[in-house]
N, C-alpha and C. Protein backbone atom coordinates (compact mmCIF):
# COMPACT_ATOMS: atom_id res chain seq x y z
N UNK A 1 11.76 24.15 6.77
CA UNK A 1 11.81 24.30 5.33
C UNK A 1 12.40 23.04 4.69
N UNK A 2 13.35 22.21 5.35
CA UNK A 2 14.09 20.99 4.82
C UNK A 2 13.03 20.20 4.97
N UNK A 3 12.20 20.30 6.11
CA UNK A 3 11.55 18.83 6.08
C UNK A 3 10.28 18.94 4.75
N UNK A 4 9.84 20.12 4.47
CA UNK A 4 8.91 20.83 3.52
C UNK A 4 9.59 20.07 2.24
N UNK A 5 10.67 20.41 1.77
CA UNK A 5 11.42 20.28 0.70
C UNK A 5 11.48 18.95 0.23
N UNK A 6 11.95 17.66 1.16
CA UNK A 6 12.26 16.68 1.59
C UNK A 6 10.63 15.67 1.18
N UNK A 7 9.54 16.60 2.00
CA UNK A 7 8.17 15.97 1.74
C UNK A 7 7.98 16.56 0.28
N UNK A 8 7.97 17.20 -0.08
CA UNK A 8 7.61 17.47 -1.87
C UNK A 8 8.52 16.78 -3.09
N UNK A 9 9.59 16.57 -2.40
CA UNK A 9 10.56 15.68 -3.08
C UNK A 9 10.13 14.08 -3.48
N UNK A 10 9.54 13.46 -2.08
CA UNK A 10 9.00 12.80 -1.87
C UNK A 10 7.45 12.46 -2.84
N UNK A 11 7.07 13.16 -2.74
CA UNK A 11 5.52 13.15 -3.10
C UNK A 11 5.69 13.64 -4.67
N UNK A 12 6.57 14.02 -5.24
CA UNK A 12 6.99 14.34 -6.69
C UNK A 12 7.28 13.00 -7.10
N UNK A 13 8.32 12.50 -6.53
CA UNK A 13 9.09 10.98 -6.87
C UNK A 13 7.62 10.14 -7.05
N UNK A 14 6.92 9.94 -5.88
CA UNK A 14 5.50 8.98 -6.06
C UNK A 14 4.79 9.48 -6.99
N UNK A 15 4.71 10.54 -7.62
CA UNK A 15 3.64 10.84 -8.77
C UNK A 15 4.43 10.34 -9.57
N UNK A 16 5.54 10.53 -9.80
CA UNK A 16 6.16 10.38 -11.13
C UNK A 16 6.27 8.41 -11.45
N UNK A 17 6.43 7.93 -10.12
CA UNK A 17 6.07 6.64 -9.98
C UNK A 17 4.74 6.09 -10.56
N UNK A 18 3.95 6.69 -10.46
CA UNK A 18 2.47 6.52 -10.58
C UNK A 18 1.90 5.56 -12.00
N UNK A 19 3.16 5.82 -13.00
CA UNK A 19 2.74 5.58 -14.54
C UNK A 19 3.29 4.03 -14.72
N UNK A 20 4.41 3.78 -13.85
CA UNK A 20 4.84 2.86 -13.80
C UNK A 20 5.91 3.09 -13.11
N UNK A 21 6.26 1.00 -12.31
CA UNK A 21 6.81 1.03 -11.18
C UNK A 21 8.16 0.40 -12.03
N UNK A 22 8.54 0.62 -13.02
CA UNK A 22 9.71 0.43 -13.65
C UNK A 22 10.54 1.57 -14.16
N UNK A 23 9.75 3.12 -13.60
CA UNK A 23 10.00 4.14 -14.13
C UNK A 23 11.85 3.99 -13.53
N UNK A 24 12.80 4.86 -14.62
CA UNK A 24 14.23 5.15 -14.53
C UNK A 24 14.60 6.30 -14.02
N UNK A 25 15.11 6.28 -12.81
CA UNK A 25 15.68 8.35 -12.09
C UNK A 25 16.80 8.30 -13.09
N UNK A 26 17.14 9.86 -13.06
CA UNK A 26 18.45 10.43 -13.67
C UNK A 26 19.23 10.84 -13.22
N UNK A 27 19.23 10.48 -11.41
CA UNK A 27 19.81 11.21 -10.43
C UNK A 27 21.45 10.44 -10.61
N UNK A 28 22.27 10.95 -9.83
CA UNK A 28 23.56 10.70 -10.03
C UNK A 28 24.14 10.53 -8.28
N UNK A 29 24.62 9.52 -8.33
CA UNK A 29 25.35 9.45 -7.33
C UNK A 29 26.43 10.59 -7.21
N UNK A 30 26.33 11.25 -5.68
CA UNK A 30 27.19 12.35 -5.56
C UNK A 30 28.25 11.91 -4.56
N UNK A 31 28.28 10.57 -4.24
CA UNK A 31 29.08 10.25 -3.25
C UNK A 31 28.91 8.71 -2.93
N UNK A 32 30.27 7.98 -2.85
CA UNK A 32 29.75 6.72 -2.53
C UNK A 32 29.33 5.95 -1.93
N UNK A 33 28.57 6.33 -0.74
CA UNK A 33 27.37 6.06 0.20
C UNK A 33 25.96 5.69 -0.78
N UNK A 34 26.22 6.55 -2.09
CA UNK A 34 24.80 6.25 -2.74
C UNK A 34 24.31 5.67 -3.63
N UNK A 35 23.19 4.54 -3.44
CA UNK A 35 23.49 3.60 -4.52
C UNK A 35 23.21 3.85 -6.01
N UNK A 36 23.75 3.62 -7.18
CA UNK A 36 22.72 3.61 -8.60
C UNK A 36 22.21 2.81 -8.60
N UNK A 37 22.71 1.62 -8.36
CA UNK A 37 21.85 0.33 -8.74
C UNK A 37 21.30 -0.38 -7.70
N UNK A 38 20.08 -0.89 -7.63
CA UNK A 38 19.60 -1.25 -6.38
C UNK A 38 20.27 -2.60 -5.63
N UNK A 39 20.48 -2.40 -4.66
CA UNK A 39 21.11 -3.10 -3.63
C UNK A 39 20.07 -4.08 -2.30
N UNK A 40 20.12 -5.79 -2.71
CA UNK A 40 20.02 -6.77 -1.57
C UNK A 40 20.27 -6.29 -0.72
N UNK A 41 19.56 -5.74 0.42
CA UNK A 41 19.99 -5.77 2.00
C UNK A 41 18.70 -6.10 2.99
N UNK A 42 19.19 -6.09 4.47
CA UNK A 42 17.75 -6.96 5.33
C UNK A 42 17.00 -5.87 5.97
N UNK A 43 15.56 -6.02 5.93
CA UNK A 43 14.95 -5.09 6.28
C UNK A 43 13.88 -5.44 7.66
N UNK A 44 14.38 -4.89 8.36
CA UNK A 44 13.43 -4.77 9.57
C UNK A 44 12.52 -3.76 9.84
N UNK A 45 11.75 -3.97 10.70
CA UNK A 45 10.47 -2.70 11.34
C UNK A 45 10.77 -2.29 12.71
N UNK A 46 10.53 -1.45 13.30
CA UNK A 46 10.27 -0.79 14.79
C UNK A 46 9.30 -0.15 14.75
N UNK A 47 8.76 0.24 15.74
CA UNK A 47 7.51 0.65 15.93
C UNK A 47 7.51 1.89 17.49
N UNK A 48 8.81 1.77 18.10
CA UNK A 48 8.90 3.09 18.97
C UNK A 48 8.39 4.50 18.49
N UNK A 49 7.53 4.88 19.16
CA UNK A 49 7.11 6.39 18.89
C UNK A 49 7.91 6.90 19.72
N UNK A 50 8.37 7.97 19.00
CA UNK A 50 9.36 9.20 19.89
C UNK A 50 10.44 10.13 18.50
N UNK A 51 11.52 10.20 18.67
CA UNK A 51 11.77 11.29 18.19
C UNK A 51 13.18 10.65 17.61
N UNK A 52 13.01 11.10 16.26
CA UNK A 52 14.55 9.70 15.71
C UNK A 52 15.66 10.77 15.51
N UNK A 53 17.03 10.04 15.24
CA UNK A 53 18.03 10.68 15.88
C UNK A 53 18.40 11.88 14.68
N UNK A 54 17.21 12.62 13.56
CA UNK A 54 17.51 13.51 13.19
C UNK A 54 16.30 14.78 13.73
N UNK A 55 15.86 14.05 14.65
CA UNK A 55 15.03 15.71 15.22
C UNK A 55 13.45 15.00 15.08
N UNK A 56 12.93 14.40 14.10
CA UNK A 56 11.93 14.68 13.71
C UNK A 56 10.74 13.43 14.60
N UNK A 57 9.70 13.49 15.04
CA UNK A 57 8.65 12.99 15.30
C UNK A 57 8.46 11.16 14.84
N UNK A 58 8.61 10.31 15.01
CA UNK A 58 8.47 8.66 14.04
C UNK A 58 7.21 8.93 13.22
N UNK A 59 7.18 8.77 11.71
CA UNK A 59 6.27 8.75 11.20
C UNK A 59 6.33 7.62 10.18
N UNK A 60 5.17 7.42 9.35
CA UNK A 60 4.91 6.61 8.24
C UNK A 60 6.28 7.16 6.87
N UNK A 61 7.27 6.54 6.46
CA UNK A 61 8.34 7.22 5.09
C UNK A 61 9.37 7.22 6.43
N UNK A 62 9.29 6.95 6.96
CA UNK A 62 10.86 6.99 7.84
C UNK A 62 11.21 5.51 7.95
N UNK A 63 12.57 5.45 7.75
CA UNK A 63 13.74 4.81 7.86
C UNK A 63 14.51 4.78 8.71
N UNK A 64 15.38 3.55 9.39
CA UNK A 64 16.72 4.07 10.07
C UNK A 64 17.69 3.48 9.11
N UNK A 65 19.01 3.74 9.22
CA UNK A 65 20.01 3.33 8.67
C UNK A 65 21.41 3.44 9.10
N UNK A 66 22.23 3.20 8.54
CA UNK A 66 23.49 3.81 9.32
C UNK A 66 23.61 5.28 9.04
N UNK A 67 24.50 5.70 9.92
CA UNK A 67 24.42 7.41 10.16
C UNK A 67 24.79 8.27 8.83
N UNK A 68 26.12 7.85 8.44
CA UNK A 68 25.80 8.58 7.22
C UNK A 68 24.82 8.80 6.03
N UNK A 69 23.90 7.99 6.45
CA UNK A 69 22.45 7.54 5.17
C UNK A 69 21.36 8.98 6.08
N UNK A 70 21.62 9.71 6.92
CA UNK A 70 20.88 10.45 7.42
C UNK A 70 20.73 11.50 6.43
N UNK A 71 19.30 12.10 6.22
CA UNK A 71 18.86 13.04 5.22
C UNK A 71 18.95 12.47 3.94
N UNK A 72 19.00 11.43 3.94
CA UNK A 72 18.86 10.82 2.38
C UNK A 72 17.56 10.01 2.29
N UNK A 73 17.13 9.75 0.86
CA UNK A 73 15.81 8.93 0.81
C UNK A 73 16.49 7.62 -0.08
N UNK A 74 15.69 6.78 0.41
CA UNK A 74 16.23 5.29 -0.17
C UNK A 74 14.11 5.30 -1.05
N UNK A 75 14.57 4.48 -2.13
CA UNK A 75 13.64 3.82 -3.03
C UNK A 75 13.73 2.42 -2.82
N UNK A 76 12.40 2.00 -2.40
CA UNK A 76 12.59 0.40 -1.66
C UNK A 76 11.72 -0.53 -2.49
N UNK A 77 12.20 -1.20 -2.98
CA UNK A 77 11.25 -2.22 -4.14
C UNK A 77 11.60 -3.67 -3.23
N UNK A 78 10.90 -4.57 -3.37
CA UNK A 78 10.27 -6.34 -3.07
C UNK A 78 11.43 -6.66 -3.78
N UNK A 79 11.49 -8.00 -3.47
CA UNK A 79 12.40 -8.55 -3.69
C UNK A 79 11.05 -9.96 -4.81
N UNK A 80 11.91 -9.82 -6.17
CA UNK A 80 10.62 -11.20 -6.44
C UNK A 80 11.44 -12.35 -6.04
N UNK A 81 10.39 -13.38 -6.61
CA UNK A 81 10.78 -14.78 -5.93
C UNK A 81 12.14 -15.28 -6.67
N UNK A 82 12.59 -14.78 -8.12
CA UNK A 82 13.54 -15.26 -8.38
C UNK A 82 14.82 -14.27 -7.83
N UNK A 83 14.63 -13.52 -7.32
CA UNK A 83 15.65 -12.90 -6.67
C UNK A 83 15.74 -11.50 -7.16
N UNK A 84 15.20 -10.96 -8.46
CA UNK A 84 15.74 -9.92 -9.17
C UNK A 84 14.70 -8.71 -8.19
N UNK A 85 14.69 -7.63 -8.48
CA UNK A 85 14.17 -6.62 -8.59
C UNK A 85 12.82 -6.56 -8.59
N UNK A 86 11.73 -6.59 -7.84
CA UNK A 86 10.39 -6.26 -7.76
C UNK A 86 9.83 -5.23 -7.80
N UNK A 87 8.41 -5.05 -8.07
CA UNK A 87 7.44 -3.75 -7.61
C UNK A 87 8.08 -2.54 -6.50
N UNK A 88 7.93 -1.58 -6.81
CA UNK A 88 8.25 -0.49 -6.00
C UNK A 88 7.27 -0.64 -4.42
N UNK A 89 7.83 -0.59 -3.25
CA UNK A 89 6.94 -0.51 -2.07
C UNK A 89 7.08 1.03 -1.83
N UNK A 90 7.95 1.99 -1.74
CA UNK A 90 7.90 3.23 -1.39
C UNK A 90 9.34 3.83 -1.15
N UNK A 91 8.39 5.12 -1.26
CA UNK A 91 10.13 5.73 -0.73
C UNK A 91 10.32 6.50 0.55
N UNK A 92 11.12 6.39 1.52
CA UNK A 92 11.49 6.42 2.86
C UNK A 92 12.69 7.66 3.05
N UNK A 93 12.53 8.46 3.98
CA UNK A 93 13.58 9.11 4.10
C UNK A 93 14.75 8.20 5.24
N UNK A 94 15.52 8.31 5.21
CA UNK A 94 16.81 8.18 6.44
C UNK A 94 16.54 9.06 7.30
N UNK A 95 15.76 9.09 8.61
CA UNK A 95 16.02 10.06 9.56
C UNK A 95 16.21 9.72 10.95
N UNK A 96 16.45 8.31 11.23
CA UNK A 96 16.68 7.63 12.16
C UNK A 96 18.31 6.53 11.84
N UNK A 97 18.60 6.07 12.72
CA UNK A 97 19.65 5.25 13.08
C UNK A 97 19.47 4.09 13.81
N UNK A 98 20.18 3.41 14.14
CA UNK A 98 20.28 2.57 15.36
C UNK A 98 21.20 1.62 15.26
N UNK A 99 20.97 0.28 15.89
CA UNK A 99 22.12 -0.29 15.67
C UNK A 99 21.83 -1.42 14.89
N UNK A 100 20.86 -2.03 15.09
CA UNK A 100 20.48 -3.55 14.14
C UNK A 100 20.61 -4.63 15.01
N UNK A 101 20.90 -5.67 14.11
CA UNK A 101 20.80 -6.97 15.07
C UNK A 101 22.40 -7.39 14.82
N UNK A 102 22.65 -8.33 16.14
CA UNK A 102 23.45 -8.87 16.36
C UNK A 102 24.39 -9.61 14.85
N UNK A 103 25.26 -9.36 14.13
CA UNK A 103 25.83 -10.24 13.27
C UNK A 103 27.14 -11.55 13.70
N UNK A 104 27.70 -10.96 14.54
CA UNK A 104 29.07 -11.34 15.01
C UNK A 104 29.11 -11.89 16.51
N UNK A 105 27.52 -12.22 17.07
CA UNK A 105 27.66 -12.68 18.60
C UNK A 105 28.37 -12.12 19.41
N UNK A 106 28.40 -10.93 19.35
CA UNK A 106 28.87 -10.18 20.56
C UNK A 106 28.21 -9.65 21.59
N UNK A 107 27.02 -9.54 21.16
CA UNK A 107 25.47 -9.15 22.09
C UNK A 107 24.81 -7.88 21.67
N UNK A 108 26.07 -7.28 20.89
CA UNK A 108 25.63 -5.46 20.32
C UNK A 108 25.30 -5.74 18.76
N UNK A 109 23.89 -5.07 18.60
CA UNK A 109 23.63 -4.89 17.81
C UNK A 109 24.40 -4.05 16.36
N UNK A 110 24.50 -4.39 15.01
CA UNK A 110 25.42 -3.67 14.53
C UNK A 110 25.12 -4.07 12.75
N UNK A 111 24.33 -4.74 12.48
CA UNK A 111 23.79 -4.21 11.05
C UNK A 111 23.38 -2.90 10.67
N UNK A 112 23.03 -2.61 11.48
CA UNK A 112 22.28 -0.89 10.46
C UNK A 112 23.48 0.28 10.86
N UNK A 113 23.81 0.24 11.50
CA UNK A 113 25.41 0.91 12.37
C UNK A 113 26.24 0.81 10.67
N UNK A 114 26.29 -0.78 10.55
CA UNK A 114 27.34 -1.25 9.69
C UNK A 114 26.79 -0.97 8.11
N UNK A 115 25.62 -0.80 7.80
CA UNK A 115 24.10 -0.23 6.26
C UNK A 115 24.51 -1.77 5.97
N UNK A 116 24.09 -2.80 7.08
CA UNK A 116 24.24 -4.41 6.33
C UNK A 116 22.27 -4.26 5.97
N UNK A 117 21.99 -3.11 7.24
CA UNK A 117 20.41 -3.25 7.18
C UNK A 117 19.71 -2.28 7.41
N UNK A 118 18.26 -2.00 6.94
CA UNK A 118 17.61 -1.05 7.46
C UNK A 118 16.72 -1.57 8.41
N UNK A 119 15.95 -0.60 8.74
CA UNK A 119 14.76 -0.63 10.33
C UNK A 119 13.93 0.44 9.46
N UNK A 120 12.61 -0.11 9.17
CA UNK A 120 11.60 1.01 8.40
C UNK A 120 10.67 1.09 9.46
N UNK A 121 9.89 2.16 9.84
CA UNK A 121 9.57 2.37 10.92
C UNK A 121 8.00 2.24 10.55
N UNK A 122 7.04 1.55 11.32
CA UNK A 122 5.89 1.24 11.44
C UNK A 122 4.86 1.35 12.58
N UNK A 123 3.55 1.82 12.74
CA UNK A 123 2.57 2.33 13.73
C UNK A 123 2.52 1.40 14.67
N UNK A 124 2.42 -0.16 14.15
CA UNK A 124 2.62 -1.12 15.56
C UNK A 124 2.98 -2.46 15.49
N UNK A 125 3.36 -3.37 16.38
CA UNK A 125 3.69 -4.59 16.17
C UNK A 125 3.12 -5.32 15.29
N UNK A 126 1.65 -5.24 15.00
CA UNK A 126 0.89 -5.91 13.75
C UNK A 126 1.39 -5.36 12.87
N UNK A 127 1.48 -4.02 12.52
CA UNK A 127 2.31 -3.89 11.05
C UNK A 127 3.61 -4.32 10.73
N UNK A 128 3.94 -4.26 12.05
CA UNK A 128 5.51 -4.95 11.70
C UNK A 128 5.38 -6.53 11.12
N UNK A 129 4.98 -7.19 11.44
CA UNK A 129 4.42 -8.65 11.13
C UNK A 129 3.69 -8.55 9.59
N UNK A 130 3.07 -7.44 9.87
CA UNK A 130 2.38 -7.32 7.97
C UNK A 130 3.17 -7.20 7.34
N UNK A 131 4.36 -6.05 7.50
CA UNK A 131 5.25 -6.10 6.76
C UNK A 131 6.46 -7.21 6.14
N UNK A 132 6.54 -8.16 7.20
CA UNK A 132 7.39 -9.23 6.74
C UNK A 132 6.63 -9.96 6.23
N UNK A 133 5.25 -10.14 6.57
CA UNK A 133 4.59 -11.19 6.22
C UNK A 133 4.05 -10.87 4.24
N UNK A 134 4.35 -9.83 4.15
CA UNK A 134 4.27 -8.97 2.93
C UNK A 134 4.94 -8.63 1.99
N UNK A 135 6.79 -8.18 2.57
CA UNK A 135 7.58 -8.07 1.90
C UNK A 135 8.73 -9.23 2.08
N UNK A 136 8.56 -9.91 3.34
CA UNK A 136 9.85 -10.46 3.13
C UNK A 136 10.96 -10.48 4.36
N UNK A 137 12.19 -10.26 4.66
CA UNK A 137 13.10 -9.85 5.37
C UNK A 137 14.29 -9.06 4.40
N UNK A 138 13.77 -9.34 3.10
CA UNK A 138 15.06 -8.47 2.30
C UNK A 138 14.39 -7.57 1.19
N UNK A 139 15.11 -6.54 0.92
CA UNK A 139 14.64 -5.63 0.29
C UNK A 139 15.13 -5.23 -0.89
N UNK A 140 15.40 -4.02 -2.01
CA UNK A 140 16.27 -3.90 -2.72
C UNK A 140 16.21 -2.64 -2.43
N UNK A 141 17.17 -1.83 -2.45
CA UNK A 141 17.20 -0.48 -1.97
C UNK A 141 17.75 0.47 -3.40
N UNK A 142 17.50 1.76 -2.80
CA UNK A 142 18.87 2.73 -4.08
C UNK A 142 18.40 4.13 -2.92
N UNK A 143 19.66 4.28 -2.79
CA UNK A 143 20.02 5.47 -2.44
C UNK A 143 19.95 6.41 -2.52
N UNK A 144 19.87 8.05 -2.62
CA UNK A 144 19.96 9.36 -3.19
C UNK A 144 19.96 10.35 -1.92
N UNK A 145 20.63 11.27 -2.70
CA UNK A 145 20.18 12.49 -1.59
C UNK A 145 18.91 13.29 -2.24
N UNK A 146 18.34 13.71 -1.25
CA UNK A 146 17.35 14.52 -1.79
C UNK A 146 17.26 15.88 -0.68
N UNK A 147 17.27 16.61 -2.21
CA UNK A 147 17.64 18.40 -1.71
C UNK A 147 16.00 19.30 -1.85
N UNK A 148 15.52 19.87 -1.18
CA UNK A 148 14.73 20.49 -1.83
C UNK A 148 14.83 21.79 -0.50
């Protein structure tokens, strides 16, 4: 029923997107894990099929992030060339984790552990490559929980 809720939530947000990609939510941060205003951070791809660390199957709208970002949906817009705020690319749930890449040369991975980064999850190594080659390595994010 959550994941039901979660997908209509989803698919409400993209219609309502539909009119324009400058449209304004009214949602409210309920906690400070969540962003209002969209947030610079680095975005990577994976492409493992299997089962991410909230139960569910790897699909197309999944995300990893750090753990507390689990069951939440992030709104992911481009980054334009002058730096500000771009076009909407989609919106992703949090239902995966992991650790990220190395920041501090220690050998353990620890951006997405640390929400320096996400991992958006993609069908295969070519998309992963489309995707940077498309969006970039940085993203702008915003946060929310989404209840349904």
């Amino acid at each position: 029923m959550k994941k039901l809720g979660i997908t209509i939530l989803v698919m409400l947000l993209l219609a309502l997107n539909c009119t324009s990609t400058q449209a304004k939510y009214s949602y409210k941060s309920v906690e400070p894990e969540c962003f209002e205003e969209p947030v610079k951070i680095r975005a990577t791809c994976y492409c493992e099929h299997g089962i991410t660390a909230s139960g569910q199957q790897t699909r197309y709208g999944i995300a990893a992030g750090k753990k507390e970002w689990l069951g939440m949906v992030c709104e992911i817009n481009q980054v334009n060339e002058d730096g500000s705020v771009g076009p909407l690319i989609g919106y992703f749930e949090f239902a995966d984790t992991g650790a990220g890449m190395d920041s501090d040369g220690d050998g353990k991975g620890d951006t997405i552990r640390d929400g320096k980064s996400i991992d958006i999850w993609v069908d295969n190594l070519w998309e992963a490559y489309n995707w940077v080659g498309t969006y970039g390595d940085y993203v702008y994010i915003k946060i929310f929980r989404g209840e349904g």
